[in-house]
C-alpha atoms as a PDB file:
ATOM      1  CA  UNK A   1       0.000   0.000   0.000  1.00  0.00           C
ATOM      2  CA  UNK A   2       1.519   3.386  -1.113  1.00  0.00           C
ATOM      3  CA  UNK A   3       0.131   6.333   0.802  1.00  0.00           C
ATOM      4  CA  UNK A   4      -0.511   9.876  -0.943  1.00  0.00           C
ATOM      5  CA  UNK A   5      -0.220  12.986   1.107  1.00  0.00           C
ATOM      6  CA  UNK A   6      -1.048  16.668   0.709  1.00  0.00           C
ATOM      7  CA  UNK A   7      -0.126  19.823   2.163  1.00  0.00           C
ATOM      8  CA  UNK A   8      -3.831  21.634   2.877  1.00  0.00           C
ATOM      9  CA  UNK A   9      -3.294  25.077   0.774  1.00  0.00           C
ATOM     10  CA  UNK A  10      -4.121  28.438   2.716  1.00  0.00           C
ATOM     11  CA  UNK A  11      -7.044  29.051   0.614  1.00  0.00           C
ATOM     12  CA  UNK A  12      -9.469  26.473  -1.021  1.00  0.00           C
ATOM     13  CA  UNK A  13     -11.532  27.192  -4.260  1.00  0.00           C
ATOM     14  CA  UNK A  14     -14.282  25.707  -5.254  1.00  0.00           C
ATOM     15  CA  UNK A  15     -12.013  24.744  -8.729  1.00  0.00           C
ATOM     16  CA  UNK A  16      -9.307  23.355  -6.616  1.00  0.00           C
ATOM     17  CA  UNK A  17     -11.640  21.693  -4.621  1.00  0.00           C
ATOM     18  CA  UNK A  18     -13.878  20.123  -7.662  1.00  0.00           C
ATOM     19  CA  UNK A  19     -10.471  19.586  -9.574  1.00  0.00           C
ATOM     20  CA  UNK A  20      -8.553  17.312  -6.130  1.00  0.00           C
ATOM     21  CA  UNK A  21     -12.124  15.374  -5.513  1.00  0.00           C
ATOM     22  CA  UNK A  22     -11.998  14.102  -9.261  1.00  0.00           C
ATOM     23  CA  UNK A  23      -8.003  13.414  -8.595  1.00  0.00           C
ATOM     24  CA  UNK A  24      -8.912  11.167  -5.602  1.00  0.00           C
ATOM     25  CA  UNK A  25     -12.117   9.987  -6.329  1.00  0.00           C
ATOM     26  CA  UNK A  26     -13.877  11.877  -3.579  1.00  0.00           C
ATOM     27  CA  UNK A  27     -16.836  13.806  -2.796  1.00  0.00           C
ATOM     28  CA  UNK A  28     -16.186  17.658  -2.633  1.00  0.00           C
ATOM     29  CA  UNK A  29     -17.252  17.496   1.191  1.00  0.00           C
ATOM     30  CA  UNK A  30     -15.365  14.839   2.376  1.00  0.00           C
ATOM     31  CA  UNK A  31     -12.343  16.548   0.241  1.00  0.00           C
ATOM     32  CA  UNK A  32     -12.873  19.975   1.691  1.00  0.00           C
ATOM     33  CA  UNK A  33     -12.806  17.989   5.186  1.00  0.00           C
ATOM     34  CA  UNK A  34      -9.024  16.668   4.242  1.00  0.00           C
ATOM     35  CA  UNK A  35      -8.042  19.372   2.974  1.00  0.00           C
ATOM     36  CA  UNK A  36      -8.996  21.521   6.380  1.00  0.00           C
ATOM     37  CA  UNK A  37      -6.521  22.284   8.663  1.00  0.00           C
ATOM     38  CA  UNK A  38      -2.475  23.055   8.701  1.00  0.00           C
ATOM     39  CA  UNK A  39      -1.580  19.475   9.079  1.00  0.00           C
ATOM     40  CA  UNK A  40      -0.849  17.575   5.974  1.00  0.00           C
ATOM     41  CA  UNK A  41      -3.619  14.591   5.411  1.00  0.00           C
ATOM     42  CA  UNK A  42      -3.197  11.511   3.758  1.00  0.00           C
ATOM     43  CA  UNK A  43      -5.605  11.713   0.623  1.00  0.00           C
ATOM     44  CA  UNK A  44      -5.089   8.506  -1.218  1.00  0.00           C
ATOM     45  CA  UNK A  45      -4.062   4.991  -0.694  1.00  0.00           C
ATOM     46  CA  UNK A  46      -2.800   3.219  -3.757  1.00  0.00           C
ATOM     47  CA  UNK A  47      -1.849  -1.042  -4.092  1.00  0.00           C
ATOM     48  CA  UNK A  48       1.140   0.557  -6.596  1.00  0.00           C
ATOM     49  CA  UNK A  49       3.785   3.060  -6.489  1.00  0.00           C
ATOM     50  CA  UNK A  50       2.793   4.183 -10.582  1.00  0.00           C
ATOM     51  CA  UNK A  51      -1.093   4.872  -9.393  1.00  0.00           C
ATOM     52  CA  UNK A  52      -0.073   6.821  -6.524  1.00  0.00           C
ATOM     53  CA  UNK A  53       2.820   8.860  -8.236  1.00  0.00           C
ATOM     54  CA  UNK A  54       0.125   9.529 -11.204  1.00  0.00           C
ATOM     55  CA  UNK A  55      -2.087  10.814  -8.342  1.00  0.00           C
ATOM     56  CA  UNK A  56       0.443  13.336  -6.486  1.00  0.00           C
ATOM     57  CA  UNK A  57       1.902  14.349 -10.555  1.00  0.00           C
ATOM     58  CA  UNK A  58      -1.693  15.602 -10.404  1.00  0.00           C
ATOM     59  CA  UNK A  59      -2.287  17.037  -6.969  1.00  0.00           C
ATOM     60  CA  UNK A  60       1.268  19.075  -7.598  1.00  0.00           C
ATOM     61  CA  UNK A  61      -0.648  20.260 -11.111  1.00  0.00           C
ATOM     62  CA  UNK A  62      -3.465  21.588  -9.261  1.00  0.00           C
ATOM     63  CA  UNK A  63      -0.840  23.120  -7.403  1.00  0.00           C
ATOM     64  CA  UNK A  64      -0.631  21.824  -4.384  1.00  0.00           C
ATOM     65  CA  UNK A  65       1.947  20.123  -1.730  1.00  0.00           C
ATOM     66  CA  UNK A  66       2.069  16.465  -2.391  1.00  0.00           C
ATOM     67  CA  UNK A  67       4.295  13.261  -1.475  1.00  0.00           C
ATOM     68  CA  UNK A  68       4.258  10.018  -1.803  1.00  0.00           C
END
C-alpha cells in the first residue's frame, strides 16, 4: 500500500476543490474535510507506487503540496 499525502493550501476554491475530488475519487465534502486544517492529510491509498505517483503528478498540477 503506497500512501498519498497533501499539504492543505491556505485558501481552497471551489475549482481546486472540484479539480482534487476528481483526482482522488472523492466527494467535494469529504475533500474539503481533508483538505482543512495546517496538518498535511493523507488523501489517497494506492496497491502501486505508478497509481499513486500519477495521483500526487496531479495534486502538484493543481498546485498543491504532495508526497508520496
Amino acid at each position: 500500500m503506497v500512501y498519498v499525502a497533501v499539504a492543505p493550501p491556505k485558501t481552497l476554491s471551489e475549482d481546486l476543490l472540484k479539480r482534487v475530488a476528481s483526482l482522488i475519487d472523492k466527494g467535494i465534502f469529504d475533500t474539503r474535510l481533508l483538505l482543512a486544517g495546517e496538518i498535511p492529510r493523507i488523501l489517497a491509498s494506492c496497491p502501486s507506487t505508478g497509481t499513486a505517483d500519477s495521483i500526487a503528478q496531479g495534486l502538484r498540477d493543481a498546485g498543491l503540496v504532495a508526497f508520496v
